[in-house]
Structure formats: structure tokens, C-alpha cells
PDB file of N, CA and C in Angstrom:
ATOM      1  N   UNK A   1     -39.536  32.052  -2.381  1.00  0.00           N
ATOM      2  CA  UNK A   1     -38.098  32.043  -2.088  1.00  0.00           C
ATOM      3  C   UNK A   1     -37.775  30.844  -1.203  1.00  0.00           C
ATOM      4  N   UNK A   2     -36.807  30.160  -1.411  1.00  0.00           N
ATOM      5  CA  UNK A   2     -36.245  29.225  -0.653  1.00  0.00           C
ATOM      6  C   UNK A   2     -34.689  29.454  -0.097  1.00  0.00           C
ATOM      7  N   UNK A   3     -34.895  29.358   1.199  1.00  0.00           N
ATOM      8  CA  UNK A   3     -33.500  29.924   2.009  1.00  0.00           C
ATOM      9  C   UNK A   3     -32.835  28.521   2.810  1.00  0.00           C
ATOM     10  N   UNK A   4     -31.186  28.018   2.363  1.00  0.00           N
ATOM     11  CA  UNK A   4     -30.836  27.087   3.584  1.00  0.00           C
ATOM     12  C   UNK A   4     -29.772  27.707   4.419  1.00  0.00           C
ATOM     13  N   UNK A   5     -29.914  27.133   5.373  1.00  0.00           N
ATOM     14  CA  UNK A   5     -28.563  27.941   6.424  1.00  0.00           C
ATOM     15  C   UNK A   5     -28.089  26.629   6.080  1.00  0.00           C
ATOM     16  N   UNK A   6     -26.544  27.492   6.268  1.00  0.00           N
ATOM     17  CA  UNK A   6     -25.327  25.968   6.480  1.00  0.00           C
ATOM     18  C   UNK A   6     -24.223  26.996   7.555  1.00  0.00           C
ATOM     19  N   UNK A   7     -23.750  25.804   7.889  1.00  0.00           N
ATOM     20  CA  UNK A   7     -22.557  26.622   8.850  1.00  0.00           C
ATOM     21  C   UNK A   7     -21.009  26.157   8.121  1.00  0.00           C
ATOM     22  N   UNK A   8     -19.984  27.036   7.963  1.00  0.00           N
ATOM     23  CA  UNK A   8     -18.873  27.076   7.626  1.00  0.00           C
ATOM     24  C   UNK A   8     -17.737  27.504   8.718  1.00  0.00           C
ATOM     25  N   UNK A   9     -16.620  27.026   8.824  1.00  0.00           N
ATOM     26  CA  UNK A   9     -15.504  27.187   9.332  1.00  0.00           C
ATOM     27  C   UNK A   9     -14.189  27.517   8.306  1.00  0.00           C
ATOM     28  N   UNK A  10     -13.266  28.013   8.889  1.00  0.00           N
ATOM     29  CA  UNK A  10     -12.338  28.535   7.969  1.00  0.00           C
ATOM     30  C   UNK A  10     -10.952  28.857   8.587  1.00  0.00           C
ATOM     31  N   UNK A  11     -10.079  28.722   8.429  1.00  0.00           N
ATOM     32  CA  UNK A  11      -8.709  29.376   9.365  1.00  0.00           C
ATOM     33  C   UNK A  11      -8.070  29.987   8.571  1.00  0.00           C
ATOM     34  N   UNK A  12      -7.736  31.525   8.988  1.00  0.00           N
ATOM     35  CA  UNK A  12      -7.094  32.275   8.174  1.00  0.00           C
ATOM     36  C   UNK A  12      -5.912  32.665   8.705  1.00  0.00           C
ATOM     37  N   UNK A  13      -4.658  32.640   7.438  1.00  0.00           N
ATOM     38  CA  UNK A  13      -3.254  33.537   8.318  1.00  0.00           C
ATOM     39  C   UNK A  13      -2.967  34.568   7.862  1.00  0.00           C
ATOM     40  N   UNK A  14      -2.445  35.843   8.445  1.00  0.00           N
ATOM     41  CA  UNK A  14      -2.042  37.146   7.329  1.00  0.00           C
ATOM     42  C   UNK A  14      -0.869  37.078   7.005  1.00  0.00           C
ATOM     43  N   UNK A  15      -0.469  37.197   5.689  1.00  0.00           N
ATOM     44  CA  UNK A  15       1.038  37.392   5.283  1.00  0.00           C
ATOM     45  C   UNK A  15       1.760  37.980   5.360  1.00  0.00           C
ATOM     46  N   UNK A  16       1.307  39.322   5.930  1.00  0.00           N
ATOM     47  CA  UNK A  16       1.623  40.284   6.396  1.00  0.00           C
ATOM     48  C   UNK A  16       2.358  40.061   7.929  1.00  0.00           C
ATOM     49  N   UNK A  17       1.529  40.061   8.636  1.00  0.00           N
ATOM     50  CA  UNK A  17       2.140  40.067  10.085  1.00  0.00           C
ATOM     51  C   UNK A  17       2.005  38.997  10.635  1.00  0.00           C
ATOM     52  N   UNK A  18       1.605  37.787  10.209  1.00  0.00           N
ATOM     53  CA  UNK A  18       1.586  36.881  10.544  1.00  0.00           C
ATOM     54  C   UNK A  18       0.647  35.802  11.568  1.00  0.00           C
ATOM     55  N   UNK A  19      -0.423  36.733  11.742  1.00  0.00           N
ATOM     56  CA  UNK A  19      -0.975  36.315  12.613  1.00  0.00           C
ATOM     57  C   UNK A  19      -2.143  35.163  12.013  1.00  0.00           C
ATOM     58  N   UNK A  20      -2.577  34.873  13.021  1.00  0.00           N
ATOM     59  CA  UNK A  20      -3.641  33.445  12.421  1.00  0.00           C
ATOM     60  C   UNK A  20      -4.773  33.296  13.168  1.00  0.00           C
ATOM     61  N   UNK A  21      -5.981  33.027  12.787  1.00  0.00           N
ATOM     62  CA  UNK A  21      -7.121  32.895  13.515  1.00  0.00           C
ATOM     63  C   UNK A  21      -8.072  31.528  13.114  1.00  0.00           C
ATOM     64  N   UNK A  22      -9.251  31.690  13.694  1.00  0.00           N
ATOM     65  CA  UNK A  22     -10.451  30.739  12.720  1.00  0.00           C
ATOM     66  C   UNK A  22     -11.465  31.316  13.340  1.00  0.00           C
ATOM     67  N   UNK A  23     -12.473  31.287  12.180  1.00  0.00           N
ATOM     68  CA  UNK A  23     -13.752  31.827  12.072  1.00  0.00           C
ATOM     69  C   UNK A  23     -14.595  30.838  11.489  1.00  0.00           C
ATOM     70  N   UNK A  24     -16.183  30.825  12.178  1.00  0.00           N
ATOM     71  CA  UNK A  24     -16.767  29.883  12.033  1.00  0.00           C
ATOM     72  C   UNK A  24     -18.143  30.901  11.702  1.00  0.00           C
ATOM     73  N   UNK A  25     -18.307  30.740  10.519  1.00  0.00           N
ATOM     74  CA  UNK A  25     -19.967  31.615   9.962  1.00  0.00           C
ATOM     75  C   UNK A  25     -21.048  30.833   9.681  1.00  0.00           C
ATOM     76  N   UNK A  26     -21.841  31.527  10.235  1.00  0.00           N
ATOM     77  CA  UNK A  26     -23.736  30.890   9.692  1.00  0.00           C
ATOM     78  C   UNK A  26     -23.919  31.662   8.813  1.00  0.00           C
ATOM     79  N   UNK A  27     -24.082  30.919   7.644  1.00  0.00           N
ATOM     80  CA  UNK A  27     -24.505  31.266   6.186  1.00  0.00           C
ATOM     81  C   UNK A  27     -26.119  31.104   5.567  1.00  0.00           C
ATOM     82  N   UNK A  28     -27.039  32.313   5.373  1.00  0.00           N
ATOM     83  CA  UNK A  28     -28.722  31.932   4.859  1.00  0.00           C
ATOM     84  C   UNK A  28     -28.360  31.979   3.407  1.00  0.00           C
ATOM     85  N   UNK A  29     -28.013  31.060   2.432  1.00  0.00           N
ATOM     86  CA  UNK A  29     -28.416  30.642   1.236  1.00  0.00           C
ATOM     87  C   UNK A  29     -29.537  31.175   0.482  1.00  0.00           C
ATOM     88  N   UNK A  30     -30.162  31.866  -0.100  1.00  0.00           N
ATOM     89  CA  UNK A  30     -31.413  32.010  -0.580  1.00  0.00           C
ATOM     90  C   UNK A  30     -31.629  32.436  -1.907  1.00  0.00           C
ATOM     91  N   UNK A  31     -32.714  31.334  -2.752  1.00  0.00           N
ATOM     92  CA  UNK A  31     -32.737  31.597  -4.025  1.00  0.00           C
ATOM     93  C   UNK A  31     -34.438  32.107  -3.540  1.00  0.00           C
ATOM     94  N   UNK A  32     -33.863  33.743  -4.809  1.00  0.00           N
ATOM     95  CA  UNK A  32     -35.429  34.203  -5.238  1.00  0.00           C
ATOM     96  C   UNK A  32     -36.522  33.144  -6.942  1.00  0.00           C
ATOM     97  N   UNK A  33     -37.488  33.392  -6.900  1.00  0.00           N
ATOM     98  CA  UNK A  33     -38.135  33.130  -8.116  1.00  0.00           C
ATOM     99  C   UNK A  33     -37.577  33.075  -9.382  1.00  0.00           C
ATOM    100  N   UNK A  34     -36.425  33.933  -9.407  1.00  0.00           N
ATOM    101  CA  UNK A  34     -35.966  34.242 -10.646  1.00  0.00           C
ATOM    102  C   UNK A  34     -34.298  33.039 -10.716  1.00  0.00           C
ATOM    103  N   UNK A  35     -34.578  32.237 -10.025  1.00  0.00           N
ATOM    104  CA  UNK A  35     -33.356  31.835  -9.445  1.00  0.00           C
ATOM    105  C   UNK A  35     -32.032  32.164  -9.287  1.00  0.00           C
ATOM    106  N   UNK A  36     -31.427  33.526  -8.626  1.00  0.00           N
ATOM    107  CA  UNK A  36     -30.824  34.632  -8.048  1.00  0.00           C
ATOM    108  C   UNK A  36     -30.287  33.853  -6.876  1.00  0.00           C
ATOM    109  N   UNK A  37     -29.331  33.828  -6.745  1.00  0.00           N
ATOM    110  CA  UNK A  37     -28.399  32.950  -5.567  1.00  0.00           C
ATOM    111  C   UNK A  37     -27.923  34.091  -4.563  1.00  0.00           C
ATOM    112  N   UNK A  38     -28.603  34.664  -3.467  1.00  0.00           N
ATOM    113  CA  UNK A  38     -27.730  35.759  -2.415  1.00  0.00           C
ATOM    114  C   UNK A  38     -27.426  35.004  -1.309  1.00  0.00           C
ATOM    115  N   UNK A  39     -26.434  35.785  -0.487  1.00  0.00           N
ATOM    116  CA  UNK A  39     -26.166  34.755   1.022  1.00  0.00           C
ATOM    117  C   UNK A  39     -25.885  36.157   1.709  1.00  0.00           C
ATOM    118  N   UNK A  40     -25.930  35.943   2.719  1.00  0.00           N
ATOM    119  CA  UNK A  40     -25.926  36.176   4.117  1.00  0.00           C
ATOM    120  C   UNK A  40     -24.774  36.073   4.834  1.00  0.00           C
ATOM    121  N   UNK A  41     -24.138  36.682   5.350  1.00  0.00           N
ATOM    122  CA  UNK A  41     -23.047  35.875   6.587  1.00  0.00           C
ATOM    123  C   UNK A  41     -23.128  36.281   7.926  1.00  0.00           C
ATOM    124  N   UNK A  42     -23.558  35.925   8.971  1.00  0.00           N
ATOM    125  CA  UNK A  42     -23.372  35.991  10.536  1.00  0.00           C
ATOM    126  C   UNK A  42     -22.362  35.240  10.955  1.00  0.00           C
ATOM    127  N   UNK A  43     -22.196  35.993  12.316  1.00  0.00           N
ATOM    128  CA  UNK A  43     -21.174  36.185  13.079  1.00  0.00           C
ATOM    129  C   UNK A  43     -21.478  36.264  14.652  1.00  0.00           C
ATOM    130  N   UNK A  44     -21.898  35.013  15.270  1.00  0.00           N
ATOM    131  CA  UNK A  44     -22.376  35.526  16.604  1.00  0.00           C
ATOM    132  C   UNK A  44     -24.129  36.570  16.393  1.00  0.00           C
ATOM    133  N   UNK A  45     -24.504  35.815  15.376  1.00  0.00           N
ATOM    134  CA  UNK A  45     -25.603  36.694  15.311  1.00  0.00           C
ATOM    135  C   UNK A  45     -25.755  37.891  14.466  1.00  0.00           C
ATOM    136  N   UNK A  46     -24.776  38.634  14.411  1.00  0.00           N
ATOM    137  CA  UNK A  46     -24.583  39.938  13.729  1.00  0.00           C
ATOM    138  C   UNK A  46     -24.325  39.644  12.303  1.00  0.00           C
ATOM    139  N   UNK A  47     -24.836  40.344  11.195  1.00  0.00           N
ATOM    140  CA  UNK A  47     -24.478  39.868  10.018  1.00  0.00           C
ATOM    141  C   UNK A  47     -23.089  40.702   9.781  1.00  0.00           C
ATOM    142  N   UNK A  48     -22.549  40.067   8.846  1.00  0.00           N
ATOM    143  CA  UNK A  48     -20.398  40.111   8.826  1.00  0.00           C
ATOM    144  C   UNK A  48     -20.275  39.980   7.042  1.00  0.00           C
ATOM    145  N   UNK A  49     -19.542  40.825   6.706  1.00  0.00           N
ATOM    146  CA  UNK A  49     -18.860  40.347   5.336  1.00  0.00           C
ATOM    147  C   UNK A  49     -18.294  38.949   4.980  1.00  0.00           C
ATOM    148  N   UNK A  50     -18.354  38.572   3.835  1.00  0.00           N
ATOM    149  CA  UNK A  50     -17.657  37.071   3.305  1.00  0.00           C
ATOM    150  C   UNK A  50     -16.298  37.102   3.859  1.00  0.00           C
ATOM    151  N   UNK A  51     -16.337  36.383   4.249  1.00  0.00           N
ATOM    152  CA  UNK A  51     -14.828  35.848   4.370  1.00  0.00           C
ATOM    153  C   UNK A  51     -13.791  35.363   3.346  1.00  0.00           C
ATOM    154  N   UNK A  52     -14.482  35.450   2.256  1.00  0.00           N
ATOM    155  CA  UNK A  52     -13.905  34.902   1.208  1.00  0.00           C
ATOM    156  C   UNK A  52     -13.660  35.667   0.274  1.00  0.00           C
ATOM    157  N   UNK A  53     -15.060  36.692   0.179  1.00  0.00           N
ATOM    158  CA  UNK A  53     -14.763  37.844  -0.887  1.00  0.00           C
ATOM    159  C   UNK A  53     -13.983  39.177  -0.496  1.00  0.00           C
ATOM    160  N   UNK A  54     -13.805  39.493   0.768  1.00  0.00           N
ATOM    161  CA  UNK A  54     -13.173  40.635   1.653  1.00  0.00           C
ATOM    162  C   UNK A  54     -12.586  40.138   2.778  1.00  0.00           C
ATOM    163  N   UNK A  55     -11.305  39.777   2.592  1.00  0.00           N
ATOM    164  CA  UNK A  55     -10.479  38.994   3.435  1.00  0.00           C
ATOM    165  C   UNK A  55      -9.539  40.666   3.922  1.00  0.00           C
ATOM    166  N   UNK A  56      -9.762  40.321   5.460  1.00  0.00           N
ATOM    167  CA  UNK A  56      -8.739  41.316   5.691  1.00  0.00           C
ATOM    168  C   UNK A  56      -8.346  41.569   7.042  1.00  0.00           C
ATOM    169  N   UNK A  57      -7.280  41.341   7.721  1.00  0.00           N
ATOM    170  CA  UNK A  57      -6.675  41.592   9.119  1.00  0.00           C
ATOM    171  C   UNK A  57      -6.835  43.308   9.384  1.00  0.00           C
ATOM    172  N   UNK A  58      -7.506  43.055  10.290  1.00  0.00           N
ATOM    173  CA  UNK A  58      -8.345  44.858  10.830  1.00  0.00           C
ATOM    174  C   UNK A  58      -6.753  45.173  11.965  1.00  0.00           C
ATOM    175  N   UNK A  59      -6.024  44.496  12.292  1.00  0.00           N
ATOM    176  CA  UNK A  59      -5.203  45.153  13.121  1.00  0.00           C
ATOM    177  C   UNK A  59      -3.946  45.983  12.293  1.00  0.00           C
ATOM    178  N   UNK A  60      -3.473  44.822  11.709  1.00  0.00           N
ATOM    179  CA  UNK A  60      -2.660  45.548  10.428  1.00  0.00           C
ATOM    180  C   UNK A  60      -3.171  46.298   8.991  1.00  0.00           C
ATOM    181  N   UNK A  61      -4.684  45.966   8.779  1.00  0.00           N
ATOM    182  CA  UNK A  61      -5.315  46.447   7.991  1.00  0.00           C
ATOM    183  C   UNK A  61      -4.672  45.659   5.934  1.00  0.00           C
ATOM    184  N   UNK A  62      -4.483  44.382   6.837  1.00  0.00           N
ATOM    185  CA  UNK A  62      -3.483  43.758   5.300  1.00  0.00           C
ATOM    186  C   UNK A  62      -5.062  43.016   4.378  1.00  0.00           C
ATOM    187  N   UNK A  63      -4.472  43.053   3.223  1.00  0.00           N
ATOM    188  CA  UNK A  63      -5.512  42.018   2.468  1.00  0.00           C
ATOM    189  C   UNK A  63      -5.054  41.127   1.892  1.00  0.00           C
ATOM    190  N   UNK A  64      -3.860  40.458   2.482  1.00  0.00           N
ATOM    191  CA  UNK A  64      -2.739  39.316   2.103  1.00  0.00           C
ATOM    192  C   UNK A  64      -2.996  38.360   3.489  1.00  0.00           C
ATOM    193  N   UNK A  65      -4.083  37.481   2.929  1.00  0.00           N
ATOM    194  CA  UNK A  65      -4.876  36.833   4.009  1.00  0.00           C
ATOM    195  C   UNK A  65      -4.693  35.311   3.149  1.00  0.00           C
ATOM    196  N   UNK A  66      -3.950  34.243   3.623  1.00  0.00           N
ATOM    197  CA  UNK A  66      -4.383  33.100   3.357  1.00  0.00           C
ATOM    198  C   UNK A  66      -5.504  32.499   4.123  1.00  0.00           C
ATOM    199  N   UNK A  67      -6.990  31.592   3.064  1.00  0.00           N
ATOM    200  CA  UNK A  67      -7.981  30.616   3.878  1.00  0.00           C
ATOM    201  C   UNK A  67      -7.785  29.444   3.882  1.00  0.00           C
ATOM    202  N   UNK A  68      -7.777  28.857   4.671  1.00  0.00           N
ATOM    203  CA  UNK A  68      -7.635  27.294   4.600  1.00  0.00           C
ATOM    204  C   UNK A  68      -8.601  26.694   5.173  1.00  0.00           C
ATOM    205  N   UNK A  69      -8.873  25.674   5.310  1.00  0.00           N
ATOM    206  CA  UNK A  69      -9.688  24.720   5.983  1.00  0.00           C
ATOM    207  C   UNK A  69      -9.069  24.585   7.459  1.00  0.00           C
ATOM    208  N   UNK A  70     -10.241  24.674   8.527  1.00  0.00           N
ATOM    209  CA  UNK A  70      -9.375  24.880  10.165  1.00  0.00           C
ATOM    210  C   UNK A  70      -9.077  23.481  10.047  1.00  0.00           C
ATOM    211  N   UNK A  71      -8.053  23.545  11.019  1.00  0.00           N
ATOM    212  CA  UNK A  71      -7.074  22.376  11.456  1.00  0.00           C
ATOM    213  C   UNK A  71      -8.114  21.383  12.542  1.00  0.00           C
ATOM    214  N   UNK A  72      -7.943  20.327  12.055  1.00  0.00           N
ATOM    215  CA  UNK A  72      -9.001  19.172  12.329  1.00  0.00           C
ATOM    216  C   UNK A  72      -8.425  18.756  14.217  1.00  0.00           C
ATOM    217  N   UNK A  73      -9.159  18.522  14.551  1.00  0.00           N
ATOM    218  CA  UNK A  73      -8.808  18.338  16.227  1.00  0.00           C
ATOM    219  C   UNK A  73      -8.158  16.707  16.178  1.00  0.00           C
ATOM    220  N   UNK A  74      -7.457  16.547  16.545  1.00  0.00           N
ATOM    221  CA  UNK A  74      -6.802  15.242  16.930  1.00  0.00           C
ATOM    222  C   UNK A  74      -6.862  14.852  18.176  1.00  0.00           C
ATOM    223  N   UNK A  75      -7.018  13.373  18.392  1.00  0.00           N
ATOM    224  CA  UNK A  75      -7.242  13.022  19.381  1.00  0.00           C
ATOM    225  C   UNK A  75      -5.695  12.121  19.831  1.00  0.00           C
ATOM    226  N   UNK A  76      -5.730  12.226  21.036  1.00  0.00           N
ATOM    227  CA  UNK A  76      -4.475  11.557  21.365  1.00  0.00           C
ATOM    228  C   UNK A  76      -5.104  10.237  22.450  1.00  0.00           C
ATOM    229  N   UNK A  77      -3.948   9.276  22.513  1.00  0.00           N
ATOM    230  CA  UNK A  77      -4.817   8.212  23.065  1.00  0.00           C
ATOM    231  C   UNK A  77      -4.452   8.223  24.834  1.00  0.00           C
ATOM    232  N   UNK A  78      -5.310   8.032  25.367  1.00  0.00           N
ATOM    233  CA  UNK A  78      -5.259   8.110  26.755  1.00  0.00           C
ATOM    234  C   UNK A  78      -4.763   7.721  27.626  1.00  0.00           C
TER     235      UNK A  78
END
């Protein structure tokens, strides 16, 4: 078996209530023998559902979740 970690970022808003966050996951990649593609997702260590396949605001409990790519840091000049 061969396993890669990659790390991902993501910013999500709910359509629902509006709220907005970003989440940043460590992902283990791993193909078995049979070449079978599974992943992994952590969270601070703890393994966490996809963010991609089960999108969902736990306060309002909505699954009307836009993902986007997080908003890039800008620098301003000094």
C-alpha cells in the first residue's frame, strides 16, 4: 500500500443562515494493491468527515453549504 498526506484548505458559507468559516484538513491518500483509492480526513488530529462529500452547518443543521477556495491573505504595503 502506498499512502500520501496532503493538506487542504477550504472556506465554506451556509445559505441558510449565513454564516461562513474555513477549514483546513490533513488528508492520508492511500492506494491498496488492487489500486482502490481511500482517504482519510483529520481535523486537529481527530479523524472528521469530507468536507466535500457531507457538507453541513451543525448549528443550523443546513446542507446548503457553499465551498470555495479560502480567501488568499493580502498584503498591504507598509
Amino acid at each position: 500500500m502506498h499512502t500520501r498526506h496532503v493538506q487542504r484548505a477550504h472556506a465554506f458559507a451556509c445559505l441558510n443562515c449565513g454564516h461562513g468559516r474555513e477549514g483546513a484538513y490533513d488528508i492520508d491518500v492511500t492506494m491498496d494493491e488492487h489500486a482502490r483509492i481511500t482517504t482519510a480526513y483529520r481535523v486537529d488530529g481527530e479523524r472528521a468527515p469530507s468536507p466535500l462529500q457531507s457538507p453541513q452547518r451543525p448549528a443550523c443543521e443546513s446542507h446548503k453549504i457553499r465551498i470555495m477556495r479560502p480567501p488568499r491573505r493580502v498584503r498591504t504595503p507598509a
